[in-house]
Protein backbone atom coordinates (compact mmCIF):
# COMPACT_ATOMS: atom_id res chain seq x y z
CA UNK A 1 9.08 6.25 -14.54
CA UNK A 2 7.91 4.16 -17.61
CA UNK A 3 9.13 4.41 -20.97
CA UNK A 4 5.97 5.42 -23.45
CA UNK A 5 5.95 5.75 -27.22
CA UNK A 6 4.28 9.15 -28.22
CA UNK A 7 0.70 9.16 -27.80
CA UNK A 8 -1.24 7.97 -31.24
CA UNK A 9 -2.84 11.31 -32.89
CA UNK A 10 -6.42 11.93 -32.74
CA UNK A 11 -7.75 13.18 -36.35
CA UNK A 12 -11.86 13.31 -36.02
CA UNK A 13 -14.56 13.31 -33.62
CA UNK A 14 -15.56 9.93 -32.39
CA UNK A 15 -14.52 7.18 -29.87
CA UNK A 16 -11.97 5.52 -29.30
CA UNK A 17 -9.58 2.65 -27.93
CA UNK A 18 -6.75 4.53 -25.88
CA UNK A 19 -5.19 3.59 -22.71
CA UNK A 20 -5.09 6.18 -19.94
CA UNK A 21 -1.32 7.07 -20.63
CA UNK A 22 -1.85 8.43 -23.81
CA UNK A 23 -5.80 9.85 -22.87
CA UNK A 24 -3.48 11.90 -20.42
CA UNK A 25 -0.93 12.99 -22.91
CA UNK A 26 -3.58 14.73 -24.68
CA UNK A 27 -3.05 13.45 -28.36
CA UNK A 28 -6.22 15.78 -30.01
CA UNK A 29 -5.18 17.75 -32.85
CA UNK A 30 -4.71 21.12 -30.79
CA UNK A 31 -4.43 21.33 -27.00
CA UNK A 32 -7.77 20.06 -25.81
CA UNK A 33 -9.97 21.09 -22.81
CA UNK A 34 -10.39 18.37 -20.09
CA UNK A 35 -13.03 17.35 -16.89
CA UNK A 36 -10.16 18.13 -14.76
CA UNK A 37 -8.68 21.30 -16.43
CA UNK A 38 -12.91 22.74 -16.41
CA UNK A 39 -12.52 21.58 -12.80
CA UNK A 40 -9.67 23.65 -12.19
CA UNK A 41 -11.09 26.76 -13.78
CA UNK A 42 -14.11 26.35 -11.56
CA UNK A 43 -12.25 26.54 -8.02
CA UNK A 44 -8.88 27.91 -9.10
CA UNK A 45 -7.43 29.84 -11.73
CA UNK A 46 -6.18 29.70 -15.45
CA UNK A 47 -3.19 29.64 -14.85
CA UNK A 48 -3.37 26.81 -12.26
CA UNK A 49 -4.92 24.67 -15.34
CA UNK A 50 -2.79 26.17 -17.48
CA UNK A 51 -0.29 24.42 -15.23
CA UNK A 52 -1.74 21.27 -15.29
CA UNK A 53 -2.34 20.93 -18.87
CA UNK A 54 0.31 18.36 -20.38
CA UNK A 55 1.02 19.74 -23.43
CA UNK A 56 0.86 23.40 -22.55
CA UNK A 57 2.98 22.80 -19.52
CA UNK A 58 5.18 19.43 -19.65
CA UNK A 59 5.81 17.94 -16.27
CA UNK A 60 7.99 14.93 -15.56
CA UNK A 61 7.37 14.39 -12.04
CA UNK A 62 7.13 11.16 -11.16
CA UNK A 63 4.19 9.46 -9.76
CA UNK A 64 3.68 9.39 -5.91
CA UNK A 65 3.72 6.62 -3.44
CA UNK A 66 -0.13 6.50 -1.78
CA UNK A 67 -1.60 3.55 -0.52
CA UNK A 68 -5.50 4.53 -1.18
CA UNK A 69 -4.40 5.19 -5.00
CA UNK A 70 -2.65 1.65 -5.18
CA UNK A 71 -5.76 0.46 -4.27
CA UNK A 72 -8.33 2.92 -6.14
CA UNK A 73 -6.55 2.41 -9.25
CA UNK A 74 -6.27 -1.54 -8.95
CA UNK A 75 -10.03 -1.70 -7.67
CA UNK A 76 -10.89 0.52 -11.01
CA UNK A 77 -8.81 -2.05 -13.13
CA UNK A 78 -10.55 -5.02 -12.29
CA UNK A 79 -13.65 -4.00 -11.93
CA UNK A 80 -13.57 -2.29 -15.43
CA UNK A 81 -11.52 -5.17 -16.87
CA UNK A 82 -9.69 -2.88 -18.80
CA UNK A 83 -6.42 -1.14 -17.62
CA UNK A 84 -2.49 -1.40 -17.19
CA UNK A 85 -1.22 -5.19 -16.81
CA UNK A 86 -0.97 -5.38 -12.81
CA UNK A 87 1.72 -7.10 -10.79
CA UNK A 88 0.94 -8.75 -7.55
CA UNK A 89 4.12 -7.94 -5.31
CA UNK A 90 4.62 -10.17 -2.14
CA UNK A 91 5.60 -7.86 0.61
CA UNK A 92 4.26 -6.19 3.24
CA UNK A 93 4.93 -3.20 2.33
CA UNK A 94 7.64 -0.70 -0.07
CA UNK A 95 10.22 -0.45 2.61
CA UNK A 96 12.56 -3.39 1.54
CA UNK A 97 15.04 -2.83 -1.04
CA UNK A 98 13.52 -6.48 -2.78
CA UNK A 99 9.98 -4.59 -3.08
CA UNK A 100 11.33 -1.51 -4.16
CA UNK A 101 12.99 -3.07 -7.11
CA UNK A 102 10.43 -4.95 -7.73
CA UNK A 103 7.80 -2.17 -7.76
CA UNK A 104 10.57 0.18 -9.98
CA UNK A 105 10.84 -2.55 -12.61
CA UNK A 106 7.03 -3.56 -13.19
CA UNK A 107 6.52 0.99 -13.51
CA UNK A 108 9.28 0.60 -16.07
CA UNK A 109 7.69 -1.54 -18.35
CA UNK A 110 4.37 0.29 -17.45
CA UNK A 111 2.27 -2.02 -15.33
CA UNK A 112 1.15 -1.30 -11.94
CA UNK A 113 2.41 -2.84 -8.85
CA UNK A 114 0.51 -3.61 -5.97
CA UNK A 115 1.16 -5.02 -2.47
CA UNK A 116 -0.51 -8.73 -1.90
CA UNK A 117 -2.56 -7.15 0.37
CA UNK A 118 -3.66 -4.31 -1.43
CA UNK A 119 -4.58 -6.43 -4.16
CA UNK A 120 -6.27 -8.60 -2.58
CA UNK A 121 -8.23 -5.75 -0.92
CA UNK A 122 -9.24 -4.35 -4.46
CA UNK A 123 -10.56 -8.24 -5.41
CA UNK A 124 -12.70 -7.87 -2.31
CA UNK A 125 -13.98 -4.21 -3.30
CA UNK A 126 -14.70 -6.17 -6.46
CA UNK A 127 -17.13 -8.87 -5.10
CA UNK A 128 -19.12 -6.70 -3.38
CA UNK A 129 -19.31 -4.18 -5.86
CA UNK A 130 -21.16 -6.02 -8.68
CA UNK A 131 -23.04 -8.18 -5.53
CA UNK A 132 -24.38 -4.58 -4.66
CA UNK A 133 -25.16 -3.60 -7.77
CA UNK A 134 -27.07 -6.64 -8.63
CA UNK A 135 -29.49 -5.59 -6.24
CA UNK A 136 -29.87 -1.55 -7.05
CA UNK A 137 -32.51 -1.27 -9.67
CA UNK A 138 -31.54 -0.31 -13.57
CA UNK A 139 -27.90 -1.12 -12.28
CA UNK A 140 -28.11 -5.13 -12.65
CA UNK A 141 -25.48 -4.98 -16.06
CA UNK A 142 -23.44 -1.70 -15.17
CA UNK A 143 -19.85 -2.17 -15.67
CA UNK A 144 -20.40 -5.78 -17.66
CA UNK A 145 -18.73 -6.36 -21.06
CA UNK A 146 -22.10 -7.41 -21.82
CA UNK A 147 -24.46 -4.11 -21.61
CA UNK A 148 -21.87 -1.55 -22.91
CA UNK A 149 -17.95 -0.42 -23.27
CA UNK A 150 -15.08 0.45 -20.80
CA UNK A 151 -12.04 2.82 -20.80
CA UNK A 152 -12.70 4.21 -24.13
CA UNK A 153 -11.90 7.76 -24.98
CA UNK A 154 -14.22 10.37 -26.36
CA UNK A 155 -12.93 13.51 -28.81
CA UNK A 156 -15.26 16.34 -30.26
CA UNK A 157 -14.97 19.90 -30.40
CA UNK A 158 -17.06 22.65 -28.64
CA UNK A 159 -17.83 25.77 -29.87
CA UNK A 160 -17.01 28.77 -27.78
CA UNK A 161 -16.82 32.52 -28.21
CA UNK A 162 -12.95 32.07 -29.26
CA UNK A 163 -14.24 29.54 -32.08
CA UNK A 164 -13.70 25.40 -32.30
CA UNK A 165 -11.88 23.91 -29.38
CA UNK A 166 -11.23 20.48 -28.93
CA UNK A 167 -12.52 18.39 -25.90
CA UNK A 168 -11.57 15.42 -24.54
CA UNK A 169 -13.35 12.80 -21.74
CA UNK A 170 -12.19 9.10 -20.70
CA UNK A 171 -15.38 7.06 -20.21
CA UNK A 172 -15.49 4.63 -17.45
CA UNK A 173 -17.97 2.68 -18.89
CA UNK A 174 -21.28 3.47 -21.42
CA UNK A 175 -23.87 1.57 -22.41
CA UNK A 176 -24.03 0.06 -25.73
CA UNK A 177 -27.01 1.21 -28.03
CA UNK A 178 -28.01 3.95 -25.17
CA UNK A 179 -26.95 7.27 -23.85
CA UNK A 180 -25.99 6.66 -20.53
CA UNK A 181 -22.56 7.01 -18.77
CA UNK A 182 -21.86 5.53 -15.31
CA UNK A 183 -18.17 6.60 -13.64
CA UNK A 184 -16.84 4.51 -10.87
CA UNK A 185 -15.09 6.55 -8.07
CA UNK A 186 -13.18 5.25 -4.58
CA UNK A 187 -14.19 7.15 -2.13
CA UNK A 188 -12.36 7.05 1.50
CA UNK A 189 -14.07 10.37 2.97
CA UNK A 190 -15.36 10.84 6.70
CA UNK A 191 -18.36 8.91 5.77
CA UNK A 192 -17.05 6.58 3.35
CA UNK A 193 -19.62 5.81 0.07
CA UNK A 194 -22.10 8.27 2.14
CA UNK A 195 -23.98 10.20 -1.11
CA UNK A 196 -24.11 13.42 0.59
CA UNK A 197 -20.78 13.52 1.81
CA UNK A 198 -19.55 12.75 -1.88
CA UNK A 199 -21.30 15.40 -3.48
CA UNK A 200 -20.32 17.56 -0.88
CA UNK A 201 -17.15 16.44 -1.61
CA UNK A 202 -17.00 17.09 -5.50
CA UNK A 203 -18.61 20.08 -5.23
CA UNK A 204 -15.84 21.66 -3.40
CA UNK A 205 -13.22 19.92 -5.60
CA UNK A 206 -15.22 21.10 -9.05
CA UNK A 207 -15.85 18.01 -10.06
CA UNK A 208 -19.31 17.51 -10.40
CA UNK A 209 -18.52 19.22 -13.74
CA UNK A 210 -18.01 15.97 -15.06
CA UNK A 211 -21.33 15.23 -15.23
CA UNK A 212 -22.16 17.97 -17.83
CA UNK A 213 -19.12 17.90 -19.76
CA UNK A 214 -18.90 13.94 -20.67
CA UNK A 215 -22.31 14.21 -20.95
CA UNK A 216 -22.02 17.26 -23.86
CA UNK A 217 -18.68 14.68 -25.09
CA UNK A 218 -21.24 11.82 -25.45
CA UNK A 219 -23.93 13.73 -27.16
CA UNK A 220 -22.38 15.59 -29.58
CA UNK A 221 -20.47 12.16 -30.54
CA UNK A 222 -23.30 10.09 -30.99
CA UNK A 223 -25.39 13.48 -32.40
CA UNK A 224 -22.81 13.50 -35.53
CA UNK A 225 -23.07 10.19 -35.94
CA UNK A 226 -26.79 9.54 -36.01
CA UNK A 227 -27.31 13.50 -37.16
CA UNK A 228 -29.32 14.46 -34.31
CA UNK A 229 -29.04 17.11 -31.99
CA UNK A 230 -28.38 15.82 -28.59
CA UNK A 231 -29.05 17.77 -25.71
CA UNK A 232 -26.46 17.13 -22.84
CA UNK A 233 -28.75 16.20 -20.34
CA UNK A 234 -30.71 13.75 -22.33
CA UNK A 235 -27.45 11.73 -21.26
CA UNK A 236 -27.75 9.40 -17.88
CA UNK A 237 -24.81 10.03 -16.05
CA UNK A 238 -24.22 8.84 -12.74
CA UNK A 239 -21.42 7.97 -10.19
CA UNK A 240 -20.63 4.27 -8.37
CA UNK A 241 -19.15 5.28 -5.30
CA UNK A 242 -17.72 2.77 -3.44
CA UNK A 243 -16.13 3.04 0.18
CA UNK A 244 -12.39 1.22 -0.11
CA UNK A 245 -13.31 0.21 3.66
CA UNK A 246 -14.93 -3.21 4.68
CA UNK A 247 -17.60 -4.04 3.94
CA UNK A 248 -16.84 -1.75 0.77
CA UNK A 249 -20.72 -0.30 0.58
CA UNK A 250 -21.50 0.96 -2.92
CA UNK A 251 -23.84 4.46 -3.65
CA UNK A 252 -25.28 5.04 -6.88
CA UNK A 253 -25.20 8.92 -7.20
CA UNK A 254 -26.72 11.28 -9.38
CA UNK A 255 -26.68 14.88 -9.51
CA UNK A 256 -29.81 16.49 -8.45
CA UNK A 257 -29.03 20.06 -10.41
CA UNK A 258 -27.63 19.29 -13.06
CA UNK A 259 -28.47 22.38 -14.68
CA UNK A 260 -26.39 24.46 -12.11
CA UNK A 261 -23.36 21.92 -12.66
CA UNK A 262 -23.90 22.61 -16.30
CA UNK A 263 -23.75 26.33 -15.48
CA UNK A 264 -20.71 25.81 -13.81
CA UNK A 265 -19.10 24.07 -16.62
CA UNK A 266 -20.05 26.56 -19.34
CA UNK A 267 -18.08 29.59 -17.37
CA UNK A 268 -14.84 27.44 -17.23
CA UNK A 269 -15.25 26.47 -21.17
CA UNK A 270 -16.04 29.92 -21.76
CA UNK A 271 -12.90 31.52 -19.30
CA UNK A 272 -10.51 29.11 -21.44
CA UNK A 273 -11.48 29.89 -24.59
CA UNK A 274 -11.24 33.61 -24.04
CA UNK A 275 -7.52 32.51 -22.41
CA UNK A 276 -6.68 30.63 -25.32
CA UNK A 277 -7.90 33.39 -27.44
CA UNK A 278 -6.08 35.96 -26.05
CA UNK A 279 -2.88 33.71 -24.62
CA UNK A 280 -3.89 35.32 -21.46
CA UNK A 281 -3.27 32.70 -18.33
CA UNK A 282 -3.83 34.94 -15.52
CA UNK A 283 -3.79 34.13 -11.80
CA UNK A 284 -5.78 36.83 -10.32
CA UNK A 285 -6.86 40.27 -11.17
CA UNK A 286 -3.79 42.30 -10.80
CA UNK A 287 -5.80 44.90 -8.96
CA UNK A 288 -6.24 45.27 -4.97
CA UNK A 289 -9.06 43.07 -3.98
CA UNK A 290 -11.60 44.36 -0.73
CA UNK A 291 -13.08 41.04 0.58
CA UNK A 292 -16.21 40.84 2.96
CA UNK A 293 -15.69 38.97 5.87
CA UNK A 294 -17.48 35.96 5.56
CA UNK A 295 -20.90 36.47 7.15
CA UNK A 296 -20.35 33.16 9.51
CA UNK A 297 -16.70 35.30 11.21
CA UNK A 298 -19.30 38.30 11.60
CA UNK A 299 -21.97 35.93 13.16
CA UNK A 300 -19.30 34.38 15.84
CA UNK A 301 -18.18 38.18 16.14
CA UNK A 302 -21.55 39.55 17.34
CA UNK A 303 -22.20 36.42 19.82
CA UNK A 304 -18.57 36.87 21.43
CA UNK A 305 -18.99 40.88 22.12
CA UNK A 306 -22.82 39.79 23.35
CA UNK A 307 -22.07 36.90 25.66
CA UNK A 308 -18.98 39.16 27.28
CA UNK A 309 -21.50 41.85 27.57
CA UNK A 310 -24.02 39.14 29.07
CA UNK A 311 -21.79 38.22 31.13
CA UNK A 312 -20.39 40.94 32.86
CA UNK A 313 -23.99 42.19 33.50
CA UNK A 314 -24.67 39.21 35.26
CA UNK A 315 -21.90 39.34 37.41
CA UNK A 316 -22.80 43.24 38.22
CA UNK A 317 -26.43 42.03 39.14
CA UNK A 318 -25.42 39.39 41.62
CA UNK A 319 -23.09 41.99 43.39
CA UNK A 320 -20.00 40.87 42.33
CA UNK A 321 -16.99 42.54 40.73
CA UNK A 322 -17.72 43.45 37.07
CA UNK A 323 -16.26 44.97 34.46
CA UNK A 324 -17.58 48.12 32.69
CA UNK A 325 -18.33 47.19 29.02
CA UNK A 326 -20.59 49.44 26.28
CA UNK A 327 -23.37 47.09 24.76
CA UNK A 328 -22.12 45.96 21.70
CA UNK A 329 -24.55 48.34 19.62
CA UNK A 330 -21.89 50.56 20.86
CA UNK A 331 -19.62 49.83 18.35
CA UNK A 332 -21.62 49.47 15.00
CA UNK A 333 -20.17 52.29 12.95
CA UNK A 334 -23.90 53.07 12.28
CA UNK A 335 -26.72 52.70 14.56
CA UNK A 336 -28.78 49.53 14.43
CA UNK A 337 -32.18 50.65 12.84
């Protein structure tokens, strides 16, 4: 693990300079709500983000070994320019005792290791990000030092129905001079950069809530400053999705409903609060719960008894040995009307 000093305390609204570390650590005034932690809420439980949060629930596990996050979290660092110093390690992989030293001494003085190869994967990912991006409309000067500011940090607070709570968000990249947000995301599912199959992907994960909630980060940030009142989605938020796979194809997603993401994220912001309030982290209900089967088992359930039914008809029709079955009907509870 590498050695940190304690993470600098936030005192006001605004944004600022903070390296990912200490964004993690949570260093807002009072235990602050997160993308992740709403994302939680969303498909999981308090408690489960209860769990997660650092400073309600310290963990010191140590970070895991995964080849696609080597190379996600690399790709993100160059491309952002902005991000733990990273050290290029020449082997072909962790399994030597001379790489494993080596990657064990560049996490203790908190830089990230990389294989050769990995690294040299994420320079590729790189190239052919910004070459792809030159050529999508409106996205010509996304992610460019030039047109707007990466890896900053974002505090405000919300108000919910348990009063002022503090928020939190780690911008990718915005725009200078213009409300619009754009977060890069590796993506290595079935379909690679495929924009359906990410926001298929986030939606089951909760994560499209980060749309709404940077977005509300953003404009109540620049709203205090200027004095205006922001709406959320007066905010242009989008993913860059880019498939870690040759030839690394880029996707320049947006959510469609916004609104319903926004729903989404206003019941988890409202379900913490009322935790916080009440120092409540439940699981589930402590109650017995009757659950439906879903209406796809029932579905599979009525063409089974049918094509057995089907069958053995058949069979009885063409003179051969059949069983006796009752139609299915016969076994609704209650006739079919």
């Amino acid at each position: 693990m590498s050695t940190t000093s304690a993470p600098p305390a936030i005192s006001g609204w605004g944004f600022v300079d903070l390296d990912a570390e200490h964004y993690h650590a949570d260093p807002a005034p009072r235990p602050s709500m997160s993308s992740g932690l709403l994302a939680t809420i969303v498909t999981g439980t308090i408690a489960e983000a209860k769990e997660s949060h650092p400073r309600l629930t310290p963990s010191d596990q140590p970070e895991k070994d995964n080849k696609q996050f080597d190379i996600g979290t690399v790709a993100h660092t160059l491309v952002l320019g902005k991000g733990r110093e990273i050290d290029v390690i020449d082997a072909d992989a962790w399994t030597t005792k001379a790489a494993k030293d080596a990657r064990a001494a560049s996490k203790a003085q908190g830089r990230t290791p990389v294989l050769a190869k990995h690294h040299e994967q994420a320079e590729a990912m790189r190239v052919a990000l910004f070459e792809q991006l030159a050529g999508i409309k409106g996205e010509e000067d996304t992610f460019t030092p030039e047109a707007g500011v990466a890896e900053q940090a974002g505090f405000w607070q919300e108000q919910t129905p348990a009063g002022k709570m503090w928020g939190r968000a780690l911008y990718d990249w915005r725009a200078t001079g213009r409300l619009v947000i754009r977060d890069y995301k590796t993506y290595n599912g079935q379909l690679g950069a495929d924009p359906d199959g990410f926001i298929k992907g986030i939606m089951g994960t909760g994560k499209d809530v980060q749309d709404p909630w940077y977005s509300r980060g953003m404009a109540a940030i620049i709203g205090a400053e200027t004095g205006e009142t922001i709406p959320w989605d007066a905010v242009d938020f989008k993913f860059i999705v880019q498939d870690p796979n040759p030839p690394y194809l880029v996707a320049v997603v947006a959510l469609n409903d916004r609104v319903w993401s926004g729903e989404r994220c206003q019941w988890a912001i409202d379900r913490w609060s009322a935790a916080a309030k009440a120092n409540l982290w439940r699981g589930f209900v402590p109650a017995v719960h009757y659950v439906d089967p879903p209406a796809y088992a029932k579905a599979q359930w009525e063409a089974r008894m049918l094509a057995q039914w089907e069958g053995e008809q058949q069979m009885q029709s063409l003179g051969l040995p059949a069983l006796e079955l009752k139609e299915p009907d016969a076994y609704r509870a209650e006739p079919v009307a």
